[in-house]
C-alpha atoms as a PDB file:
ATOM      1  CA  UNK A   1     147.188-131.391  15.338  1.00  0.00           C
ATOM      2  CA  UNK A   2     145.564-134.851  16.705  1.00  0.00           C
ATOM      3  CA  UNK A   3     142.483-134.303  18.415  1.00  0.00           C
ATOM      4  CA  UNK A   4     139.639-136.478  16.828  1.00  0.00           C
ATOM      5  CA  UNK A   5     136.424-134.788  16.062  1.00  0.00           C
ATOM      6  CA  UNK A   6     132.882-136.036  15.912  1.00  0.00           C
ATOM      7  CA  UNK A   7     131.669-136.956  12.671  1.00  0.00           C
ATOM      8  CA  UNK A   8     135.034-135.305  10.869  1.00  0.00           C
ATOM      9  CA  UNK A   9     137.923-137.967   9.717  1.00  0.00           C
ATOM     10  CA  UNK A  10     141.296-136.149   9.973  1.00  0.00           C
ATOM     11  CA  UNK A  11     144.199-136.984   7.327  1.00  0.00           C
ATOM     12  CA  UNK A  12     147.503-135.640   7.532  1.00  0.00           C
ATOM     13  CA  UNK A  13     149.972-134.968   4.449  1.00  0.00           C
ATOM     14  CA  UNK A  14     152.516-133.620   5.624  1.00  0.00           C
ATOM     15  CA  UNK A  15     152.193-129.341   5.300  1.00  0.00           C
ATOM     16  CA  UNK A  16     148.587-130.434   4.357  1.00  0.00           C
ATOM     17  CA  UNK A  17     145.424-131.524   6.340  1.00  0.00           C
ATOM     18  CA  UNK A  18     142.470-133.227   5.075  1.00  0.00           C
ATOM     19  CA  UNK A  19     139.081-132.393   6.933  1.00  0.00           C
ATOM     20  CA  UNK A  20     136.623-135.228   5.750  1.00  0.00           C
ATOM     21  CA  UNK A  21     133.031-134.709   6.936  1.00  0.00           C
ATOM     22  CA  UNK A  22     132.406-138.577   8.117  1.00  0.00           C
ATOM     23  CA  UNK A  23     128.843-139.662   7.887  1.00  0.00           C
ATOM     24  CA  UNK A  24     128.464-141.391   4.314  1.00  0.00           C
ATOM     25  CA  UNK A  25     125.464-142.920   5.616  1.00  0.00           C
ATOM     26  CA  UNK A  26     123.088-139.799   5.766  1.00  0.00           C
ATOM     27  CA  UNK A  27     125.208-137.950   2.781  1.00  0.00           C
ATOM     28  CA  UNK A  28     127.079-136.064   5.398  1.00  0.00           C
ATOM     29  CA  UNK A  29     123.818-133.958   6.062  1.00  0.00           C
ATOM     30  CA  UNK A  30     125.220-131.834   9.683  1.00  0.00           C
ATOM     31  CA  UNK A  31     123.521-131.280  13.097  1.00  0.00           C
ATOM     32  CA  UNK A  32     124.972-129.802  16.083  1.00  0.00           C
ATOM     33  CA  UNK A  33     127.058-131.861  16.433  1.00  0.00           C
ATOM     34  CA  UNK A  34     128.883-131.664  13.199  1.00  0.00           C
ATOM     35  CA  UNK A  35     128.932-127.930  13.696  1.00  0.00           C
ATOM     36  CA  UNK A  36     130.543-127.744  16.848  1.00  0.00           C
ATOM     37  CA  UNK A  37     133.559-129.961  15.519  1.00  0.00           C
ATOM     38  CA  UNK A  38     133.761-128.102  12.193  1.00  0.00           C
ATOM     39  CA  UNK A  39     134.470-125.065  14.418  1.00  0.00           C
ATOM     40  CA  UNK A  40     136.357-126.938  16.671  1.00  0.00           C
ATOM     41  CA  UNK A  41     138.523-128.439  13.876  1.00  0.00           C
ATOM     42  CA  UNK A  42     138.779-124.573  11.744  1.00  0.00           C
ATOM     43  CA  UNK A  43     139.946-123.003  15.079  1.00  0.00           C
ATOM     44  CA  UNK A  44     142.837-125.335  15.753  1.00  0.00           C
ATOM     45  CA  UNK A  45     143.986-125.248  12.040  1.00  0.00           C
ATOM     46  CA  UNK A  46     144.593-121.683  11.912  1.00  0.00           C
ATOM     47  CA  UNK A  47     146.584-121.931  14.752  1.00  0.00           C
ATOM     48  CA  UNK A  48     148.399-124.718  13.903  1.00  0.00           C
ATOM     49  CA  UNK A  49     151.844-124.116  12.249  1.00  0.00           C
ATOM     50  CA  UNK A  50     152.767-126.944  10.567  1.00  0.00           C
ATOM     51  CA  UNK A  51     149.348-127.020   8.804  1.00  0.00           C
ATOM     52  CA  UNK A  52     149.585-124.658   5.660  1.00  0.00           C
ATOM     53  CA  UNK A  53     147.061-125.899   3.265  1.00  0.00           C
ATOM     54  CA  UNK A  54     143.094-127.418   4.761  1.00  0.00           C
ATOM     55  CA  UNK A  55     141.328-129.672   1.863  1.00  0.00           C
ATOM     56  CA  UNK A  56     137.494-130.076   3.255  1.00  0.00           C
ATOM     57  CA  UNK A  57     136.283-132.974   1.252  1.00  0.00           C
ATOM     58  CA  UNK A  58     132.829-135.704   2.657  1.00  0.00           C
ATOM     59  CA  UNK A  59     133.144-139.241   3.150  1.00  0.00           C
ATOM     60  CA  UNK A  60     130.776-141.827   0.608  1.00  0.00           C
ATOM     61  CA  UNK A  61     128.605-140.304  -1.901  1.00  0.00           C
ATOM     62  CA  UNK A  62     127.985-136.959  -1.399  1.00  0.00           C
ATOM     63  CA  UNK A  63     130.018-133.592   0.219  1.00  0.00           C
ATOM     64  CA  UNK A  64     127.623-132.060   2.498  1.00  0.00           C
ATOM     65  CA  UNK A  65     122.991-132.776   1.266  1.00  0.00           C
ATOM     66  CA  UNK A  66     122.209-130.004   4.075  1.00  0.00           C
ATOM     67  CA  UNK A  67     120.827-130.531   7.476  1.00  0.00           C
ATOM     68  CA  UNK A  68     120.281-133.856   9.228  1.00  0.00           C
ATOM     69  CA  UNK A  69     116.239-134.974   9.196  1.00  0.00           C
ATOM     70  CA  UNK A  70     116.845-136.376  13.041  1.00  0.00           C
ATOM     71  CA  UNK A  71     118.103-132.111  14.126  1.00  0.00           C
ATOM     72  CA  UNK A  72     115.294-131.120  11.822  1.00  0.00           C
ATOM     73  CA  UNK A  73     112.717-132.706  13.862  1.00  0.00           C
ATOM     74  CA  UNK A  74     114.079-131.769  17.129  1.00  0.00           C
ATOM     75  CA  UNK A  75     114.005-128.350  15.559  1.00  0.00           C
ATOM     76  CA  UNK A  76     110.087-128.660  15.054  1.00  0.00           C
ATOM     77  CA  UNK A  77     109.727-128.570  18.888  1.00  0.00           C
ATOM     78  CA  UNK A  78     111.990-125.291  19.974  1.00  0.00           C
ATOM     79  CA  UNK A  79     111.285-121.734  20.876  1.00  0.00           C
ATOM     80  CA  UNK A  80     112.406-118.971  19.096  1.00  0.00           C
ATOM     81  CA  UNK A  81     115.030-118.347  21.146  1.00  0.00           C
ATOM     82  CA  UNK A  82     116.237-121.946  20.903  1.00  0.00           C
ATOM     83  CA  UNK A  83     115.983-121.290  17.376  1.00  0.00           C
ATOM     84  CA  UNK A  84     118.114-118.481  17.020  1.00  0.00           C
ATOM     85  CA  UNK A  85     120.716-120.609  19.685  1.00  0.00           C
ATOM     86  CA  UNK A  86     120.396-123.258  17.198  1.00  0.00           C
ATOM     87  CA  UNK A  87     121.251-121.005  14.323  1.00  0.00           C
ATOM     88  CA  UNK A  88     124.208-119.128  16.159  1.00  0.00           C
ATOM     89  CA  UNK A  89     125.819-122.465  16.113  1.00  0.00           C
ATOM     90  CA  UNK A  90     125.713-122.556  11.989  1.00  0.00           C
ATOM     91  CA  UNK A  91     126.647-118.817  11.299  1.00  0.00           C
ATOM     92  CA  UNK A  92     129.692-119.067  14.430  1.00  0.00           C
ATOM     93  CA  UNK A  93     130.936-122.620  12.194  1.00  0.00           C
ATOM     94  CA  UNK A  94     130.844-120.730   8.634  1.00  0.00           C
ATOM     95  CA  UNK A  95     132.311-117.412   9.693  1.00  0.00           C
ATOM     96  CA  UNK A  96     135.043-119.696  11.470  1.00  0.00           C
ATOM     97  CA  UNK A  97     135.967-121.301   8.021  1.00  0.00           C
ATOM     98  CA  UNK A  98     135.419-118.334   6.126  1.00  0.00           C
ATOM     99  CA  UNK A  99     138.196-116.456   8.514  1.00  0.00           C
ATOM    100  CA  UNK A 100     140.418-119.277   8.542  1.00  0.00           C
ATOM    101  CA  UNK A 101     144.328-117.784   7.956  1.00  0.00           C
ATOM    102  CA  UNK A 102     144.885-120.705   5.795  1.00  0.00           C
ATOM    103  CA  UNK A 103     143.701-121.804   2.319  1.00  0.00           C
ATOM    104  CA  UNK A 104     140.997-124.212   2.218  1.00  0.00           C
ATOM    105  CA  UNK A 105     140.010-126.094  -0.996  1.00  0.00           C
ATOM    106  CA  UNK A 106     136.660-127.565  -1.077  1.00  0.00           C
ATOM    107  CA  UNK A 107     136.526-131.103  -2.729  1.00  0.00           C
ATOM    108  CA  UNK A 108     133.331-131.420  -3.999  1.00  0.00           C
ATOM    109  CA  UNK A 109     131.130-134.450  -5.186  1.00  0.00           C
ATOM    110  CA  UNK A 110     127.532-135.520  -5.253  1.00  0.00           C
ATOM    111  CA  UNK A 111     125.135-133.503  -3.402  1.00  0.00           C
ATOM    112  CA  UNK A 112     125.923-130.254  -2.400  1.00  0.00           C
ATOM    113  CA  UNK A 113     122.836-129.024  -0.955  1.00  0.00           C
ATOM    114  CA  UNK A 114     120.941-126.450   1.797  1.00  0.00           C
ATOM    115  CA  UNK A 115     123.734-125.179   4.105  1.00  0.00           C
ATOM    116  CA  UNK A 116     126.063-127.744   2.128  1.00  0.00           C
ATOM    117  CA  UNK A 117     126.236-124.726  -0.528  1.00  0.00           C
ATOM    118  CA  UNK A 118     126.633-122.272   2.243  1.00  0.00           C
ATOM    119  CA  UNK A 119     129.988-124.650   3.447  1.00  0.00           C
ATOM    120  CA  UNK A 120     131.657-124.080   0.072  1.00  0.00           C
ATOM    121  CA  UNK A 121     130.713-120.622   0.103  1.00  0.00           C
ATOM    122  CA  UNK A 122     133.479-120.012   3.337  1.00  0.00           C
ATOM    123  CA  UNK A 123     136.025-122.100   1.094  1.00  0.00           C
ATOM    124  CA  UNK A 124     138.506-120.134  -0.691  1.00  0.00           C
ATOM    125  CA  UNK A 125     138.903-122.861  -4.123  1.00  0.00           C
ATOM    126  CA  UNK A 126     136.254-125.362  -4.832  1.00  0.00           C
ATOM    127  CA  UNK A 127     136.776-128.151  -7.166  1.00  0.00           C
ATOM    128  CA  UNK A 128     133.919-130.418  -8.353  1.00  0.00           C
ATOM    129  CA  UNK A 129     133.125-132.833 -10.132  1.00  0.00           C
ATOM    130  CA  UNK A 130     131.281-133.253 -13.275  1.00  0.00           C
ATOM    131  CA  UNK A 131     128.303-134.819 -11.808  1.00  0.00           C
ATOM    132  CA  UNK A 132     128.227-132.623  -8.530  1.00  0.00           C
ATOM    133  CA  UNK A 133     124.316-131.248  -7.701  1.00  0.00           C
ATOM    134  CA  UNK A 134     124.013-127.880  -5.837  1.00  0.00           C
ATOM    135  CA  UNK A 135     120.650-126.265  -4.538  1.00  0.00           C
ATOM    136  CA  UNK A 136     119.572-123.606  -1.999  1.00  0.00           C
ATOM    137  CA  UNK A 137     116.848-125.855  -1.473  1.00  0.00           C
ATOM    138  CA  UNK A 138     115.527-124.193   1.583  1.00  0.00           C
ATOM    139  CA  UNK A 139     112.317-122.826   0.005  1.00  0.00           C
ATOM    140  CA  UNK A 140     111.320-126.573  -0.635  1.00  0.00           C
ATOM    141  CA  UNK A 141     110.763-126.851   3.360  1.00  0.00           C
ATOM    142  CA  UNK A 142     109.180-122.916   3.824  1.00  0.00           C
ATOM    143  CA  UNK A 143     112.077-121.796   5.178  1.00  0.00           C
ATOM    144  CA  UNK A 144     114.961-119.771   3.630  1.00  0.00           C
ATOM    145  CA  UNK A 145     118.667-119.881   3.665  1.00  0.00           C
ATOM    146  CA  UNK A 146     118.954-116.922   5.589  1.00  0.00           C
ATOM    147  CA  UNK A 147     122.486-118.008   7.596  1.00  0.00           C
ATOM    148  CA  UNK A 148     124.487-118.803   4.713  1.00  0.00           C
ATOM    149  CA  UNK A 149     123.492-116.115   2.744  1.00  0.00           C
ATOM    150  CA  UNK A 150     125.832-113.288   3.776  1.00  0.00           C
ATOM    151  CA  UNK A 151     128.478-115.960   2.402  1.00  0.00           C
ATOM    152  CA  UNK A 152     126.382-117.386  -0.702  1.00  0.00           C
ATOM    153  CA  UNK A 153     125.690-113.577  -2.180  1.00  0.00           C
ATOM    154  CA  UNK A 154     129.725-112.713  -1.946  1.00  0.00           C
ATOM    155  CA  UNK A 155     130.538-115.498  -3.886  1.00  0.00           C
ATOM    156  CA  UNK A 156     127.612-115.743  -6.231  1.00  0.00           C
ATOM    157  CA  UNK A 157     125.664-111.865  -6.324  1.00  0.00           C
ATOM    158  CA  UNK A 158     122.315-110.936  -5.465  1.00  0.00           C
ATOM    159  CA  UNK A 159     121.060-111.605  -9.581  1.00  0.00           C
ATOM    160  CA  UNK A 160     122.031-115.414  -9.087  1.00  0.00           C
ATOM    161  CA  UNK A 161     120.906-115.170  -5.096  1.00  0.00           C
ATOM    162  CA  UNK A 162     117.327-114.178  -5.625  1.00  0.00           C
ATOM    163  CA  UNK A 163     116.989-116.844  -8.842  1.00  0.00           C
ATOM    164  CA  UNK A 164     118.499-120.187  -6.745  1.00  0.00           C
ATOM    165  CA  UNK A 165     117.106-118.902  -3.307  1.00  0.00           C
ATOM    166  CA  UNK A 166     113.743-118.589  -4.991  1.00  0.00           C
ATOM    167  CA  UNK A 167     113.110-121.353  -7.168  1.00  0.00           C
ATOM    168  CA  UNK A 168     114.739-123.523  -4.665  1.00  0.00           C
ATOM    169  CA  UNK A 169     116.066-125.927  -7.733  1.00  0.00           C
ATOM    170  CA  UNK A 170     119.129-127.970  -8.181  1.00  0.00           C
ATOM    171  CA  UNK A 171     121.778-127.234 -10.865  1.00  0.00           C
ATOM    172  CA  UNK A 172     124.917-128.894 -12.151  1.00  0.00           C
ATOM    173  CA  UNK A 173     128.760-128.123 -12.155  1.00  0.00           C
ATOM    174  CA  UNK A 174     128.342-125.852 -15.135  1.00  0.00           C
ATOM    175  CA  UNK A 175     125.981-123.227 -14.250  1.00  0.00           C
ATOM    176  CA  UNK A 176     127.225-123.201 -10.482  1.00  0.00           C
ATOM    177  CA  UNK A 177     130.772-122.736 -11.990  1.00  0.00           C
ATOM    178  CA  UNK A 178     128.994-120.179 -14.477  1.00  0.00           C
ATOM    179  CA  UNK A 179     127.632-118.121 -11.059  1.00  0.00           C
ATOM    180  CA  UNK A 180     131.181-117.932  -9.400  1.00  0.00           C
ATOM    181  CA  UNK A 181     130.001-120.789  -6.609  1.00  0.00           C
ATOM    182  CA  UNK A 182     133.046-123.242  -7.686  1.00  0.00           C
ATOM    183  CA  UNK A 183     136.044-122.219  -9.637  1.00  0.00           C
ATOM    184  CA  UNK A 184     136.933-125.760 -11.307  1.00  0.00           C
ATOM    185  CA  UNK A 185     135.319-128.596 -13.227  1.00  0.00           C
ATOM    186  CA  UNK A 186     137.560-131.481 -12.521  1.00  0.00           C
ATOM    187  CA  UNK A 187     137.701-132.983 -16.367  1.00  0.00           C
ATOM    188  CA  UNK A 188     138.014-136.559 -16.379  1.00  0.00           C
ATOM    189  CA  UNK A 189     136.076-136.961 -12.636  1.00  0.00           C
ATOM    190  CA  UNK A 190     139.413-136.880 -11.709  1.00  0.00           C
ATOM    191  CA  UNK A 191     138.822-135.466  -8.184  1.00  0.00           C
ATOM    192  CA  UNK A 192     142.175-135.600  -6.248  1.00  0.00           C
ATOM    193  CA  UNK A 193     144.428-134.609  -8.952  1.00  0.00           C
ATOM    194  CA  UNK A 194     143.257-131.141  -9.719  1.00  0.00           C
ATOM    195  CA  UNK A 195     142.683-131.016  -5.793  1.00  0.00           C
ATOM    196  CA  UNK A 196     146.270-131.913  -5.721  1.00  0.00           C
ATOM    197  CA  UNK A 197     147.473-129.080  -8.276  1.00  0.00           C
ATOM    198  CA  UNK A 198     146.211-126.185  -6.681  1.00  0.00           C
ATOM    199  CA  UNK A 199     147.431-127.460  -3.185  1.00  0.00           C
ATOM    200  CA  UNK A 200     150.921-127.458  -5.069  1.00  0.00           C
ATOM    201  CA  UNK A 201     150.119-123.927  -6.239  1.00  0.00           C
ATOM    202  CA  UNK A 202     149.527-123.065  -2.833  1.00  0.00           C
ATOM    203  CA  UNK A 203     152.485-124.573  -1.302  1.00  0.00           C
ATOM    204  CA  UNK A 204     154.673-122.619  -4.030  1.00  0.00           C
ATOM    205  CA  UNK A 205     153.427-118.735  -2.027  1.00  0.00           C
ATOM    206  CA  UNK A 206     154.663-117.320   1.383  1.00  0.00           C
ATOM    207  CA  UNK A 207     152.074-118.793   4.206  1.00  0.00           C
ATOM    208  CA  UNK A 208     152.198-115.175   6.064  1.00  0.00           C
ATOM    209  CA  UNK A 209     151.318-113.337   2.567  1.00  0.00           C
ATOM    210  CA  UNK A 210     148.434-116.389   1.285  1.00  0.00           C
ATOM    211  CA  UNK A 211     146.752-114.895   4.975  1.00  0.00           C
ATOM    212  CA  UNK A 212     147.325-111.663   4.526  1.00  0.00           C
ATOM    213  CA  UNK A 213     145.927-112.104   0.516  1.00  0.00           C
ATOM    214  CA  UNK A 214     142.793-113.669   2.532  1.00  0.00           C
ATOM    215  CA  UNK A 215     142.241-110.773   4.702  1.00  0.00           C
ATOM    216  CA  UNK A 216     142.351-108.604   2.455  1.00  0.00           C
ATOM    217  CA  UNK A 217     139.636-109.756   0.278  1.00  0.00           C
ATOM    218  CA  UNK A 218     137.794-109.678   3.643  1.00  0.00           C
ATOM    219  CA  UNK A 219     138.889-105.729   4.072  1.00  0.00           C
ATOM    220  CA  UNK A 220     138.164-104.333   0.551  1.00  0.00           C
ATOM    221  CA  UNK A 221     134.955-106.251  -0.370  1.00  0.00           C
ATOM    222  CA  UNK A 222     132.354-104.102  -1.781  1.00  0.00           C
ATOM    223  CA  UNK A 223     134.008-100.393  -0.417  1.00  0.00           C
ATOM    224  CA  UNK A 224     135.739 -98.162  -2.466  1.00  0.00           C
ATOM    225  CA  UNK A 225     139.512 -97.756  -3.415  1.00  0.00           C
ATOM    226  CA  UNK A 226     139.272 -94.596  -1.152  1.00  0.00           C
ATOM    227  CA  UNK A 227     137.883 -96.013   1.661  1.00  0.00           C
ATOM    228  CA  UNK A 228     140.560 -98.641   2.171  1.00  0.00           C
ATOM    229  CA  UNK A 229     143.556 -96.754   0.995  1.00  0.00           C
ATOM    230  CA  UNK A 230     145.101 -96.679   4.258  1.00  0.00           C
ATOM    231  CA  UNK A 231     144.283-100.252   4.743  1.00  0.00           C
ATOM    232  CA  UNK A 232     146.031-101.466   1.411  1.00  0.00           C
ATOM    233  CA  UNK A 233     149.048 -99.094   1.616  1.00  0.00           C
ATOM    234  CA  UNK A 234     150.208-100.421   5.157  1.00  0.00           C
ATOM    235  CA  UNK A 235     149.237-104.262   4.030  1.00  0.00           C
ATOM    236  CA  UNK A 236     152.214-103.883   0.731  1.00  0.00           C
ATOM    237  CA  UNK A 237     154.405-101.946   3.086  1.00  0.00           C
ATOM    238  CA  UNK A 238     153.715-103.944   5.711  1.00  0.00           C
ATOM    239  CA  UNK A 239     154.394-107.365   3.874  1.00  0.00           C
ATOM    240  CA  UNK A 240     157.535-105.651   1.851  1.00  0.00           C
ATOM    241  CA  UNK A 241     159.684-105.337   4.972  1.00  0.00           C
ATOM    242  CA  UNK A 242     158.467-108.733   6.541  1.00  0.00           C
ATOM    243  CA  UNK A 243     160.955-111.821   6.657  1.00  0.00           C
ATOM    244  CA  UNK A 244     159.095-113.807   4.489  1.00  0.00           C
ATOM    245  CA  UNK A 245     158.497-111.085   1.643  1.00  0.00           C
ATOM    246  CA  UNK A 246     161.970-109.901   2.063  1.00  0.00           C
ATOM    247  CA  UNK A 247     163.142-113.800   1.486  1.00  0.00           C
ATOM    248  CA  UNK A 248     160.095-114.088  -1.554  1.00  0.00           C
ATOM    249  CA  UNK A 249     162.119-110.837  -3.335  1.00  0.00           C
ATOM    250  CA  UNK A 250     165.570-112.137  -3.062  1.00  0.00           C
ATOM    251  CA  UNK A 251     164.621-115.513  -4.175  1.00  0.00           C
ATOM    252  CA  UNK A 252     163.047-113.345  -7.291  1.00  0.00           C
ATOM    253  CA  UNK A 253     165.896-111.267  -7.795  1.00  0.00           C
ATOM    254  CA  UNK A 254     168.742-114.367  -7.096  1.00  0.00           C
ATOM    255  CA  UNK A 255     166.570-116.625  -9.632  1.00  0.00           C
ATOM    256  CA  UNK A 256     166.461-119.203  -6.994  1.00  0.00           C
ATOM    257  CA  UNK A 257     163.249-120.868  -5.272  1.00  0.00           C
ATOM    258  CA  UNK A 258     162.368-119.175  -2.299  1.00  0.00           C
ATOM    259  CA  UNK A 259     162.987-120.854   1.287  1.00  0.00           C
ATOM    260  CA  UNK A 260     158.808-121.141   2.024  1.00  0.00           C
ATOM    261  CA  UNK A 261     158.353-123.116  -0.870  1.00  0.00           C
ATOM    262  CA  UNK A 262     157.536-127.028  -0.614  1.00  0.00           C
ATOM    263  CA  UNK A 263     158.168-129.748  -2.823  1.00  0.00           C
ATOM    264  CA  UNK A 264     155.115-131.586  -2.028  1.00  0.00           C
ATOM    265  CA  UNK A 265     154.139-134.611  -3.712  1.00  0.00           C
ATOM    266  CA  UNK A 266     150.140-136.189  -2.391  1.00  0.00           C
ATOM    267  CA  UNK A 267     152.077-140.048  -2.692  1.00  0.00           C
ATOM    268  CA  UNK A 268     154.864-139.283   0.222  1.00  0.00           C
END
């Protein structure tokens, strides 16, 4: 993949690209603009082959502090139907992330705020640091973060929803790790080298069966065992007889590392 994106920074590691969100200088707050290339960018990576691992990490001080104040006032001026133009724009960028075939691993530092916690919410690990602030902060402005919320409440519940969508407040790396938002302190600060374990993780499983583990989760959400039955017994049987899970059960059985893994190292 080479296109160039507005305000994203593109990094190739070999089986692994790195999405930066590139505009240190407002705390990589997003307008349109940024949405449109987020989507953009999410699109082209599922289809891209020799990607197998995205890492969505922001440029400067902060991952994402919400929306941009210069969209926010052209906001002030549109119709309702603008509005809900506007807002298509956000929901069509998270659902594209959220639905993207490969794993994505959210990097996460400073503030993480407004639709910033909404962005992590689509990722499928998110690693912080320490010192990272998170907030639905939407109340704060009279509005509410009613886009992001679909994704929010599946990774945090409606308990934690109502309390943070409420109160509006910001919290630390604990209790957001506490309500399922992020899955990893990174001890030491040290950002990039738990980032870098779990992309190794990740490179160590079957691309074809790291999707089909994503869709899954997307299927069976919140129905019961009865309802997808069919849907679970075809995805085993279907993934049993495939070339890569026949190759992942050899390699097992033969006590040899299968053919999809790669050696990755971040240095190379």
């Amino acid at each position: 993949m080479t296109r160039t994106y507005d305000h994203l920074e593109i990094e190739r590691q070999g089986p692994v690209t790195r999405v930066y969100l590139n505009r240190p200088e407002i705390h990589n707050a997003f307008d349109d603009t940024s949405m449109r290339s987020l989507t953009e960018c999410f699109r082209a990576l599922g289809d891209d082959a020799d990607t197998r691992v995205v890492v969505l990490a922001g440029r400067g001080k902060s991952f994402c502090a919400g929306a941009d104040l210069n969209w926010m006032k052209r906001m002030v001026g549109y119709s309702e139907e603008e509005n809900l133009r506007d807002s298509a724009l956000l929901q069509t960028m998270l659902d594209t992330i959220d639905r993207c075939p490969k794993p994505v691993i959210a990097q996460v530092h400073g503030a993480v705020l407004g639709g910033g916690t909404g962005l992590i919410s689509t990722c499928d690990s998110v690693v912080a640091t320490p010192t990272a602030l998170f907030g639905a902060t939407e109340v704060k402005l009279g509005l509410l973060p009613a886009v992001i919320s679909p994704f929010l409440i599946a990774k945090i519940g409606p308990s934690h929803a109502r309390d943070i969508f409420m109160t509006g407040e910001r919290f630390g790396a604990d209790r957001a790790m506490h309500m399922g938002l992020i899955h990893h302190v990174a001890e030491g600060d040290d950002l990039d080298a738990w980032v870098n374990k779990k992309v190794e993780r990740l490179l160590s499983s079957g691309p074809q069966a790291l999707a089909a583990a994503k869709r899954i989760v997307h299927d069976v959400s919140f129905r019961s065992p009865e309802a997808v039955k069919d849907i679970t017994l075809a995805a085993i049987a279907k993934a049993r007889v495939s070339e890569e899970g026949q190759e992942g059960m050899a390699a097992f059985l033969e006590r040899r590392p299968p053919k999809f893994k790669v050696d990755w190292n971040a240095g190379d």
